[in-house]
C-alpha atoms as a PDB file:
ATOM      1  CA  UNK A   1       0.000   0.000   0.000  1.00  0.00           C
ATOM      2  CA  UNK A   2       1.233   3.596  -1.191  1.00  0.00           C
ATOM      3  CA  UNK A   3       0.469   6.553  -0.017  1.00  0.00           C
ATOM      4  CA  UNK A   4       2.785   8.666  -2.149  1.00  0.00           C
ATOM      5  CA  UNK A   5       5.544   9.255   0.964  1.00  0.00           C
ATOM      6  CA  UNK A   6       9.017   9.056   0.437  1.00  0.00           C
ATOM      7  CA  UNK A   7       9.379   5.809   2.533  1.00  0.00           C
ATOM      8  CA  UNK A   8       7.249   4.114   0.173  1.00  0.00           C
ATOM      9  CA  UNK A   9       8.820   5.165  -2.919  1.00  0.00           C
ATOM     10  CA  UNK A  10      12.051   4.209  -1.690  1.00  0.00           C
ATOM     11  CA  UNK A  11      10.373   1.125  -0.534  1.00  0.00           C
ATOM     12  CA  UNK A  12       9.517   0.394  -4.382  1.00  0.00           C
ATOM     13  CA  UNK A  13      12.255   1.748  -6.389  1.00  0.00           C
ATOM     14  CA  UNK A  14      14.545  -0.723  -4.157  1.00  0.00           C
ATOM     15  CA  UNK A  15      12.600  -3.529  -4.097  1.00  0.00           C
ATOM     16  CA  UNK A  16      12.104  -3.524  -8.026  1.00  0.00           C
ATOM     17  CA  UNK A  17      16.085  -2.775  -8.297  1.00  0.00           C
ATOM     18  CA  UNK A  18      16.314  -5.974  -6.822  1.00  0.00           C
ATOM     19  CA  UNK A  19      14.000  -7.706  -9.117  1.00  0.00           C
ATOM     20  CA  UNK A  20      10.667  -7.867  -6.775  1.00  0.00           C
ATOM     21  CA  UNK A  21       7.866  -6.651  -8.923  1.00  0.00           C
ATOM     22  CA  UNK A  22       4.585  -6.059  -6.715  1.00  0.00           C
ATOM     23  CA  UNK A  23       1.372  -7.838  -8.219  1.00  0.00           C
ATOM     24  CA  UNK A  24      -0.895  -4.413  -7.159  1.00  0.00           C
ATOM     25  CA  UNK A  25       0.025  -1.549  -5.809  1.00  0.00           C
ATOM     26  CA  UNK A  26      -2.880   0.858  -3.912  1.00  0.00           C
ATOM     27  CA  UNK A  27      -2.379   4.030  -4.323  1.00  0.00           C
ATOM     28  CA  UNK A  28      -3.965   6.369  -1.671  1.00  0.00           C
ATOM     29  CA  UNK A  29      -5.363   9.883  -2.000  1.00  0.00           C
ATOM     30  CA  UNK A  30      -6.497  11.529   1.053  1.00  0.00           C
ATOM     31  CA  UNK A  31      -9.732  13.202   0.220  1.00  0.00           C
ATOM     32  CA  UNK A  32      -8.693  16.468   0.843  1.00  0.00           C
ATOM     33  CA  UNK A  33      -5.789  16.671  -1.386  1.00  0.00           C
ATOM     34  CA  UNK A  34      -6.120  19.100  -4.330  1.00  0.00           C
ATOM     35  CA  UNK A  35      -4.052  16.758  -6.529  1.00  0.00           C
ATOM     36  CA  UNK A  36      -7.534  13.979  -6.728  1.00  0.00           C
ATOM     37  CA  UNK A  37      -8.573  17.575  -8.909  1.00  0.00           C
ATOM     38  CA  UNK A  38      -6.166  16.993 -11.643  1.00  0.00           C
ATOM     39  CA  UNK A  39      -6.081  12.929 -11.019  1.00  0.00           C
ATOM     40  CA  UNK A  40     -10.362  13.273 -11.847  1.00  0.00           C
ATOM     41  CA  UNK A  41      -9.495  15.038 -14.847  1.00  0.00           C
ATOM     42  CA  UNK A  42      -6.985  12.796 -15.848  1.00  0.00           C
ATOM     43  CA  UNK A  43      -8.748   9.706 -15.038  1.00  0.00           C
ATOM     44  CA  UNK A  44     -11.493  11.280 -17.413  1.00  0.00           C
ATOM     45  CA  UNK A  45      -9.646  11.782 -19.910  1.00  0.00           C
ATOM     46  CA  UNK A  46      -7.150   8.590 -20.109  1.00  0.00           C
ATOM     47  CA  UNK A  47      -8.700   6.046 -17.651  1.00  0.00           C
ATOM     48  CA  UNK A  48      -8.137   5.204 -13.979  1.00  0.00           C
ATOM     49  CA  UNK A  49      -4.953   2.686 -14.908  1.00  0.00           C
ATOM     50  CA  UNK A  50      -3.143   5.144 -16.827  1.00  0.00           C
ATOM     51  CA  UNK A  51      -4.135   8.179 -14.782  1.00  0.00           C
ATOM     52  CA  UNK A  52      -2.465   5.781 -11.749  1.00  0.00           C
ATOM     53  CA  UNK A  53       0.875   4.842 -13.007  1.00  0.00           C
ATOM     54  CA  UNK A  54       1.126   8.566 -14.440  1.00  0.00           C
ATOM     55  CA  UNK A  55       0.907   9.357 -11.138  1.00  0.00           C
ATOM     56  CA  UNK A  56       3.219   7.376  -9.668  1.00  0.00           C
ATOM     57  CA  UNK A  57       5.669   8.370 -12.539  1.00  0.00           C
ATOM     58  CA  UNK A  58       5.321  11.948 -11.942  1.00  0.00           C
ATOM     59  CA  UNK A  59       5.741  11.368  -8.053  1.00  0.00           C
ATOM     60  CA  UNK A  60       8.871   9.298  -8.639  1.00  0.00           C
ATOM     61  CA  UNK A  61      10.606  12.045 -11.282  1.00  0.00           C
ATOM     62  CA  UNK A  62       9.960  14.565  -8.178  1.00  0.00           C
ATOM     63  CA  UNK A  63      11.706  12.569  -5.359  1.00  0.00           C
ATOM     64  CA  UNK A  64      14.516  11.393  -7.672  1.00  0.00           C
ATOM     65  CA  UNK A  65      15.077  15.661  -8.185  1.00  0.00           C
ATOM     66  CA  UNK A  66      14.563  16.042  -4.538  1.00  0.00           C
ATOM     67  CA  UNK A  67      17.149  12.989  -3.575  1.00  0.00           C
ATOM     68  CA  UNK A  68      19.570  14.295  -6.302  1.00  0.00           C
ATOM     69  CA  UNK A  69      19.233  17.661  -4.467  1.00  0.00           C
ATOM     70  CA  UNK A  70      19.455  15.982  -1.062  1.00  0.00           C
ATOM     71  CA  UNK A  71      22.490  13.784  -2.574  1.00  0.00           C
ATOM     72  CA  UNK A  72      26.076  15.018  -0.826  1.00  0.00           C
ATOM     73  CA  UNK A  73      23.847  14.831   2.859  1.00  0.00           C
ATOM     74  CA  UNK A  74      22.657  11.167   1.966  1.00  0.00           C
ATOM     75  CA  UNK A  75      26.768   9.960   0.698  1.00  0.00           C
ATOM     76  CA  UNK A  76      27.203  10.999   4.617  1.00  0.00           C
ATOM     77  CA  UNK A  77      25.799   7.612   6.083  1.00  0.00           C
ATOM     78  CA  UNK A  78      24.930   5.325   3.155  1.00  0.00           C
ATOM     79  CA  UNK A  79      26.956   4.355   0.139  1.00  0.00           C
ATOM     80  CA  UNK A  80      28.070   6.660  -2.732  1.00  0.00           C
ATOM     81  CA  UNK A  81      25.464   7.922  -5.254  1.00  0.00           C
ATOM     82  CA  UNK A  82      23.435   5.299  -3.733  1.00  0.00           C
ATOM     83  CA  UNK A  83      20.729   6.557  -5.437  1.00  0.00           C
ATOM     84  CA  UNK A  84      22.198   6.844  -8.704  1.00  0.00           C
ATOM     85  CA  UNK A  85      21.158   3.502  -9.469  1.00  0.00           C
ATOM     86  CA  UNK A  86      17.106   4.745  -9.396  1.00  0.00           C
ATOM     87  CA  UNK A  87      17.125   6.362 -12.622  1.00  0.00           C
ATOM     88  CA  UNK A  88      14.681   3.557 -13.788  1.00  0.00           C
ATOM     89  CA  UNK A  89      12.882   3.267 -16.881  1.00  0.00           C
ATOM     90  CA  UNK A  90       9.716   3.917 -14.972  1.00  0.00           C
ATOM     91  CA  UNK A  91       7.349   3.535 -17.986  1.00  0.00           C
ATOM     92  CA  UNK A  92       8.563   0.063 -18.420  1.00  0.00           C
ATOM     93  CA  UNK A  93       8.333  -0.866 -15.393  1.00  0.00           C
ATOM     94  CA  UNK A  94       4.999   0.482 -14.926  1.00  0.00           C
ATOM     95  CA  UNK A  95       3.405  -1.248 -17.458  1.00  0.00           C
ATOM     96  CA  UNK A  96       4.251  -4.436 -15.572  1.00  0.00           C
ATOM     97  CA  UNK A  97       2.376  -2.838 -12.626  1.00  0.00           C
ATOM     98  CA  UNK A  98      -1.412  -2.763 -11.753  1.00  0.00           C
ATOM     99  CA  UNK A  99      -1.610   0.279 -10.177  1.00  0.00           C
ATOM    100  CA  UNK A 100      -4.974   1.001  -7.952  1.00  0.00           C
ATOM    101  CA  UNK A 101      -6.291   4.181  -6.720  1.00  0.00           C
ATOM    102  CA  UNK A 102      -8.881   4.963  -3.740  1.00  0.00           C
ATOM    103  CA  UNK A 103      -9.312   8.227  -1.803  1.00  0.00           C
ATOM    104  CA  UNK A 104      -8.958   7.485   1.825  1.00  0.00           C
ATOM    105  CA  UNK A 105      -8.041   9.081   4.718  1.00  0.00           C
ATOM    106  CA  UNK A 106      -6.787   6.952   7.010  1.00  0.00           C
ATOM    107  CA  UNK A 107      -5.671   2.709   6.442  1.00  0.00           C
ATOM    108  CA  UNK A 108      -8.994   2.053   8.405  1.00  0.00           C
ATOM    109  CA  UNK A 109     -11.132   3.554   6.053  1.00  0.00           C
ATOM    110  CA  UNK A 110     -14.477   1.704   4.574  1.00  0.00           C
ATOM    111  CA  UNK A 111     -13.172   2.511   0.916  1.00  0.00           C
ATOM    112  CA  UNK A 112      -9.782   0.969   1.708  1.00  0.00           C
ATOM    113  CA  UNK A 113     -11.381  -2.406   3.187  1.00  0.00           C
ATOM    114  CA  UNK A 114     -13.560  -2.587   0.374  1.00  0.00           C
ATOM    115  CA  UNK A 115     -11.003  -2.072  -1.773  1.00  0.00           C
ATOM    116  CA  UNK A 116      -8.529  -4.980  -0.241  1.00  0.00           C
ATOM    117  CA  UNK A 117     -11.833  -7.425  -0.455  1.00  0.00           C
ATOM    118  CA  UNK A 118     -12.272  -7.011  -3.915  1.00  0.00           C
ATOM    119  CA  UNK A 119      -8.616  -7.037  -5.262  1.00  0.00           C
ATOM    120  CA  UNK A 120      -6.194  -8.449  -2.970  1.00  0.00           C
ATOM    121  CA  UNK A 121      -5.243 -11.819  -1.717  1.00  0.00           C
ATOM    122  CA  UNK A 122      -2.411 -12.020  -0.542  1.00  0.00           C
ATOM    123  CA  UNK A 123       0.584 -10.157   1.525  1.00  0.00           C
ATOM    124  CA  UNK A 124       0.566  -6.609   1.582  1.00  0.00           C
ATOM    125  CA  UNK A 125       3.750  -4.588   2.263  1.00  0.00           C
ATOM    126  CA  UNK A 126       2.419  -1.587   4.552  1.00  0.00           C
ATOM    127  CA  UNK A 127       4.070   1.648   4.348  1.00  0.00           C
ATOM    128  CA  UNK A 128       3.563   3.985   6.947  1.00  0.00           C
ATOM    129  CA  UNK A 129       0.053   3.120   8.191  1.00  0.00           C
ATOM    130  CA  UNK A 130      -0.331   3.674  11.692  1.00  0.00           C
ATOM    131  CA  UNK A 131      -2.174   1.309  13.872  1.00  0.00           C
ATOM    132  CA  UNK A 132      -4.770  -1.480  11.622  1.00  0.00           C
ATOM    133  CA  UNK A 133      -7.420  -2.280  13.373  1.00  0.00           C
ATOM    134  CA  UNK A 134      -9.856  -5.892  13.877  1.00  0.00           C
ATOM    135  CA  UNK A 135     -11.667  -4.936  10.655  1.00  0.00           C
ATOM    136  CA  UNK A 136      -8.650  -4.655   8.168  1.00  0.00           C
ATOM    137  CA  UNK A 137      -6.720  -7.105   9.846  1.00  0.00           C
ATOM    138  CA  UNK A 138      -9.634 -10.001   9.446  1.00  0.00           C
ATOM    139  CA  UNK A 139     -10.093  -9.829   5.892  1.00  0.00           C
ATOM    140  CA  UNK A 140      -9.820 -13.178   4.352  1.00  0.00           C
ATOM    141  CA  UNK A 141      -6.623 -14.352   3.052  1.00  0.00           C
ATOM    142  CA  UNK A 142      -4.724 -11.022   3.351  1.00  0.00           C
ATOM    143  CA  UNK A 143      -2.010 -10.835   5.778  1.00  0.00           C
ATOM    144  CA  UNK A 144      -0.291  -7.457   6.234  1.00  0.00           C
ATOM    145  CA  UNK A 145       3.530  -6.632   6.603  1.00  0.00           C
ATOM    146  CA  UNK A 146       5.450  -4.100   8.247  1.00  0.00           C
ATOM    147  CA  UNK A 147       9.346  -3.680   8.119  1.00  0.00           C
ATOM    148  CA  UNK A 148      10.381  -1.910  11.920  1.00  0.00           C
ATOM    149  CA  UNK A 149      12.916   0.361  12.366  1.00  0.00           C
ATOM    150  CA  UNK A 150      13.792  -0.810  15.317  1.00  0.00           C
ATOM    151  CA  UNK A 151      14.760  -4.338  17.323  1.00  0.00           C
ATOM    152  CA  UNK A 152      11.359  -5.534  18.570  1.00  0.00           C
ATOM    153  CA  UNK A 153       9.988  -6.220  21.294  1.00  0.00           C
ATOM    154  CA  UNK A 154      12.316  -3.996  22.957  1.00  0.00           C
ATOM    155  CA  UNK A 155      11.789  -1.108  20.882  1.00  0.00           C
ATOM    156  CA  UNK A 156       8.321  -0.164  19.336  1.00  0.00           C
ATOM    157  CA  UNK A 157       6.343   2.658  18.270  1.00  0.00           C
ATOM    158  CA  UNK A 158       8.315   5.633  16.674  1.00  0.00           C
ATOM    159  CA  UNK A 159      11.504   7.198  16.202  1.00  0.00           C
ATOM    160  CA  UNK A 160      13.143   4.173  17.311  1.00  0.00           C
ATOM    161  CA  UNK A 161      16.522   4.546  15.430  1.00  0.00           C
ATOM    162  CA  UNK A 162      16.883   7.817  17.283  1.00  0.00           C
ATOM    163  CA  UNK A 163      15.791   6.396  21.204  1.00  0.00           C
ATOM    164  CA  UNK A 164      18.121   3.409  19.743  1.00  0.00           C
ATOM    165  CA  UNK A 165      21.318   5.864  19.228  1.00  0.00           C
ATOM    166  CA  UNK A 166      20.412   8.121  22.495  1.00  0.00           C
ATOM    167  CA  UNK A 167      20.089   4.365  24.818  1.00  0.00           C
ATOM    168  CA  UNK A 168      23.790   3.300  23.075  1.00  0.00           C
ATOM    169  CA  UNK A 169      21.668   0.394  21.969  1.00  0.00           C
ATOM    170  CA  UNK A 170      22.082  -1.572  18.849  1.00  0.00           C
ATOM    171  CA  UNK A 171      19.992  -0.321  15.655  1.00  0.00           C
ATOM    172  CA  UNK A 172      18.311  -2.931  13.733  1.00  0.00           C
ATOM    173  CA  UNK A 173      15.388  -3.493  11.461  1.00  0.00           C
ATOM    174  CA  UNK A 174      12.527  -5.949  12.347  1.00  0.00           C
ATOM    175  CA  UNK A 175      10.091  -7.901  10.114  1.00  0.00           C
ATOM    176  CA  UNK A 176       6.617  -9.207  11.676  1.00  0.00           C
ATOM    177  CA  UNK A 177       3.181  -9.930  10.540  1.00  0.00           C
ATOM    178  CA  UNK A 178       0.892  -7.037  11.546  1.00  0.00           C
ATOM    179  CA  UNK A 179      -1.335  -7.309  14.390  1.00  0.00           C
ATOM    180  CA  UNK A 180      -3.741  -4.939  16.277  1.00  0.00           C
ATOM    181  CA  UNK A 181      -1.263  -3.481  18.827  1.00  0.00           C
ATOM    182  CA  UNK A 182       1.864  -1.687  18.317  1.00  0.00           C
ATOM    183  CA  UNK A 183       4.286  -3.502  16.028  1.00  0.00           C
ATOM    184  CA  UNK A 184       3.234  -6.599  18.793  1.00  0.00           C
ATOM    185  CA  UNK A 185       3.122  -8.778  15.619  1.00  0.00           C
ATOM    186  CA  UNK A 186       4.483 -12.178  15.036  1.00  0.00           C
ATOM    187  CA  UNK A 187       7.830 -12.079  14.153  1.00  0.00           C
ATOM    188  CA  UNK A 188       9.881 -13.264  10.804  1.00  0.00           C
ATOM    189  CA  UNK A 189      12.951 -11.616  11.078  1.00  0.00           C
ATOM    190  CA  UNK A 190      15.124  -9.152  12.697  1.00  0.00           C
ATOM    191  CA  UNK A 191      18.729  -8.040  12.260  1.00  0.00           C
ATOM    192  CA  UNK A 192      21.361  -5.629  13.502  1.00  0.00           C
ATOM    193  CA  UNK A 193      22.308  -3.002  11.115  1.00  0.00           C
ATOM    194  CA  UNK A 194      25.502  -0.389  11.681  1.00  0.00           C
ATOM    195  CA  UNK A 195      25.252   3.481  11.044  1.00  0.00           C
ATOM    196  CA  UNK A 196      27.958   4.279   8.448  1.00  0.00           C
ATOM    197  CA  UNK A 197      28.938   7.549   8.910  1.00  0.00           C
ATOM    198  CA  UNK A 198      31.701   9.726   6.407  1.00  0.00           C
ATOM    199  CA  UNK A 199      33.231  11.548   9.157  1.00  0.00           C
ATOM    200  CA  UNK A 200      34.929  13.877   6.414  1.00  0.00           C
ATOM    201  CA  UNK A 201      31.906  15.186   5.268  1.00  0.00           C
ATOM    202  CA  UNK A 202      29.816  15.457   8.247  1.00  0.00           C
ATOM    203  CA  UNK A 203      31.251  18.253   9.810  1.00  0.00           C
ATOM    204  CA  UNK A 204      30.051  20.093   6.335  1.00  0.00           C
ATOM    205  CA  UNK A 205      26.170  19.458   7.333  1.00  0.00           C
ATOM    206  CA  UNK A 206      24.286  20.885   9.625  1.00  0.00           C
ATOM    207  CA  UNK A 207      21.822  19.204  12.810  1.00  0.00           C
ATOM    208  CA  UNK A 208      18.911  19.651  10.539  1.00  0.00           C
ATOM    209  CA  UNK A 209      20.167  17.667   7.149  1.00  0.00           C
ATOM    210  CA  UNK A 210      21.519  15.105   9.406  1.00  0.00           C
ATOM    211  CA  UNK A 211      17.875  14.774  11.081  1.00  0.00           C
ATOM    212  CA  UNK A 212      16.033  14.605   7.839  1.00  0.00           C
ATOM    213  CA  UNK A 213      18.651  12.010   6.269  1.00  0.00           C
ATOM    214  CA  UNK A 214      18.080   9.862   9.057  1.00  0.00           C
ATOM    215  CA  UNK A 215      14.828   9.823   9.466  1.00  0.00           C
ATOM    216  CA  UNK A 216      13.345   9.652   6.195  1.00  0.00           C
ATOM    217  CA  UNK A 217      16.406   7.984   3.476  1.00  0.00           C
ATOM    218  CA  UNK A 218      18.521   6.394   5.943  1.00  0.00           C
ATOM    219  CA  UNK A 219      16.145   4.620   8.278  1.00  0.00           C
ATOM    220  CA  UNK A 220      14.077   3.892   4.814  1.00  0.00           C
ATOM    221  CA  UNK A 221      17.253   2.571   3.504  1.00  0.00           C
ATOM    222  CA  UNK A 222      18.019   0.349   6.068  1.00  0.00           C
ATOM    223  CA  UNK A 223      14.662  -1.001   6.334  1.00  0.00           C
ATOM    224  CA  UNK A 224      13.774  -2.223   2.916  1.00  0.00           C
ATOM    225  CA  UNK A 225      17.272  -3.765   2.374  1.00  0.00           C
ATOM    226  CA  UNK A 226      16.991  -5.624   5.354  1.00  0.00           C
ATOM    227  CA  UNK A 227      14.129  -6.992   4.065  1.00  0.00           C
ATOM    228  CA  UNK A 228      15.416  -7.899   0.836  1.00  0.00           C
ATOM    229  CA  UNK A 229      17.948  -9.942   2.156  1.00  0.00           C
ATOM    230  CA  UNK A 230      15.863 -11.726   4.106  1.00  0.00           C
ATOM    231  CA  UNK A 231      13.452 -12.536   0.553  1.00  0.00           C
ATOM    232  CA  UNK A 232      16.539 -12.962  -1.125  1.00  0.00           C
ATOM    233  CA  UNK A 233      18.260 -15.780   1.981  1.00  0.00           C
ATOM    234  CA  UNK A 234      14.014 -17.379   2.267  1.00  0.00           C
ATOM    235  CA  UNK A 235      14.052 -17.719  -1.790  1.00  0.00           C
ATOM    236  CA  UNK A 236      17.168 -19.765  -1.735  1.00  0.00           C
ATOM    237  CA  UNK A 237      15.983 -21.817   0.780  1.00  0.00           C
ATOM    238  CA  UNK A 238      12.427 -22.404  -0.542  1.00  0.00           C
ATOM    239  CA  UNK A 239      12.164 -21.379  -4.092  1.00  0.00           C
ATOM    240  CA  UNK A 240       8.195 -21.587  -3.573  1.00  0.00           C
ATOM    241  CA  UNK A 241       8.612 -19.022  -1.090  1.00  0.00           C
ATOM    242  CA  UNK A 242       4.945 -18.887   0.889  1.00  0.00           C
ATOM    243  CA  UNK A 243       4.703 -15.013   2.171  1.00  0.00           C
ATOM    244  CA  UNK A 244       1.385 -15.170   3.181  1.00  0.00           C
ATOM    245  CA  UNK A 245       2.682 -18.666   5.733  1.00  0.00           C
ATOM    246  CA  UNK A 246       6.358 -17.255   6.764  1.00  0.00           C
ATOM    247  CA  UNK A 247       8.292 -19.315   9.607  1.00  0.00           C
ATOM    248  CA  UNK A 248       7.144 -16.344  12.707  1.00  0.00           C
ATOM    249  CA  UNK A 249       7.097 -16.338  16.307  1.00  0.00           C
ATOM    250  CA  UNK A 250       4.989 -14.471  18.787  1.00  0.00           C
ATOM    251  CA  UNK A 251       6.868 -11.745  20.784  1.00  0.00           C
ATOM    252  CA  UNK A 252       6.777 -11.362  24.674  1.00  0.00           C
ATOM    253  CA  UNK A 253       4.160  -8.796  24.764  1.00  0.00           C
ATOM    254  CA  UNK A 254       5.393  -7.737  28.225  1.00  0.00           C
ATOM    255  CA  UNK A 255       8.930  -7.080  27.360  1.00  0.00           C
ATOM    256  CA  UNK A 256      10.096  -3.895  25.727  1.00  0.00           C
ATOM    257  CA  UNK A 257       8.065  -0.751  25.675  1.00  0.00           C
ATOM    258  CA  UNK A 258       6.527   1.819  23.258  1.00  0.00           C
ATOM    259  CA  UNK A 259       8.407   4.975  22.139  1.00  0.00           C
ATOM    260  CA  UNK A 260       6.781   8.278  20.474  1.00  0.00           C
ATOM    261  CA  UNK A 261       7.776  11.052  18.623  1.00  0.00           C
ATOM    262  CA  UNK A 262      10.884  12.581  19.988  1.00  0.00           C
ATOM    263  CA  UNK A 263      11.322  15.444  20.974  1.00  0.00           C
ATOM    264  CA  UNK A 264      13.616  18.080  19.346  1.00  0.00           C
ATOM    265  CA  UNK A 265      15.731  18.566  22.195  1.00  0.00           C
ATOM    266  CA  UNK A 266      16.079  15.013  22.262  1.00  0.00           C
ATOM    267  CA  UNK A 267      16.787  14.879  18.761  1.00  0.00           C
ATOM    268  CA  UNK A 268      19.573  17.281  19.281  1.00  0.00           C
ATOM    269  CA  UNK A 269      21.104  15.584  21.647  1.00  0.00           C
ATOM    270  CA  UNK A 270      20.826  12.244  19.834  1.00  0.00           C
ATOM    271  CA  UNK A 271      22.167  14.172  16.677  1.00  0.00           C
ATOM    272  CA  UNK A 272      25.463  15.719  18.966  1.00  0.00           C
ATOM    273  CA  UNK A 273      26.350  11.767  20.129  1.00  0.00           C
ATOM    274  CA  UNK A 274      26.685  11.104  16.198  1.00  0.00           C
ATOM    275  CA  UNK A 275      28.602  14.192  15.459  1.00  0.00           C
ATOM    276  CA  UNK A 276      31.105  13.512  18.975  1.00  0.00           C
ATOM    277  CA  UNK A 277      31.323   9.560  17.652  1.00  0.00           C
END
């Protein structure tokens, strides 16, 4: 499920880099945007399918331009021109793609469900959806997926690579099917990742740029290559790979506690320890 973010579209331009092509992708509108204006018109005009993966095309020229832009604060922590390899031919690749589009919003929504019943079965790869409730999560044969940025259960709810770096405690991505608490889950998979920091160039950034790098390409980063691996290690093993029946485990519900947003002090602080490192 997309809902035009940069998380997701780093989310897909990786995982189709590495050769994982999505059957459907649902693409959300919230009601209130003025850009379901033009996408009316252009459904009008061209069709719903079209109007769709012109969207997502036009989305993913932007946030290539925007990463390009962002490119000498990304090199910082994750390999060089990292995101060079994204220049995709996105037209081809869309066309492989069938590319749905609902206005909804919130990932609880009637239209959403309805949506799911009619043309999903199968795993779905969540985004950033916030807390699914009975009624989404019950849907026959659907199981939902979320890729953690943090090493559950001892770290859930947000910001965890930040509380993470300020507790000295490892960072680490964790996969787990989606349940109705927070990121409570059973879990497939987690792993210990290391920040990789150019020390030469991060003295030429400022608290901000390293903030936003973190948070939104780095943690991204992190998250959907850990999950590749683990597709790409499964697949080996099993070359009928099951996603919807993945070897999982149910997590000590009583260990570990929930994190929110931090706060920018905190952040601050957090962003210092990396600089002093």
């Amino acid at each position: 499920m997309k809902n035009g973010n940069l998380v997701t579209d780093i989310y897909l331009s990786e995982l189709i880099r590495a050769g994982y092509y999505p059957k459907t992708i649902i693409l959300i509108h919230p009601k209130t945007r003025t850009v379901n204006k033009k996408y009316k018109i252009l459904s009008f005009l061209i069709g719903k399918q079209k109007a769709n993966k012109l969207f997502i095309f036009n989305n993913s020229k932007k946030q290539y331009k925007r990463r390009k832009a962002f490119q000498n604060v990304v090199d910082v922590f994750l390999p060089k021109n990292i995101f060079e390899i994204r220049n995709l031919k996105m037209t081809d690749i869309l066309n492989k793609l069938n590319v749905i589009s609902i206005e909804s919003d919130n990932f609880n929504s009637d239209e959403l469900i309805n949506c799911i019943k009619s043309n999903i079965k199968g795993v779905i790869l969540v985004g950033a959806s916030g807390i699914l409730k009975r009624e989404i999560l019950s849907i026959p044969d659907v199981k939902f997926i979320n890729i953690h940025s943090g090493i559950v259960p001892n770290y859930k709810g947000l910001d965890n690579f930040f509380y993470s770096l300020l507790y000295n405690d490892p960072l680490g991505c964790s996969i787990f099917y989606i349940d109705e608490g927070i990121d409570t889950g059973k879990l497939i998979f987690k792993k210990k990742v290391q920040l990789l920091i150019d020390k030469g160039k991060l003295k030429e950034i400022n608290h901000k740029e390293i903030h936003y790098a973190i948070k939104y390409y780095v943690k991204s980063y992190y998250k959907i290559t850990v999950f590749i691996e683990y597709l790409n290690d499964s697949v080996k093993k099993y070359p009928q790979l099951d996603l919807m029946n993945l070897s999982s485990y149910s997590q000590d519900k009583n260990v570990g506690r929930v994190f929110y947003e931090l706060h920018p002090e905190m952040e601050i602080l957090v962003i210092d320890k990396i600089i002093s490192k």
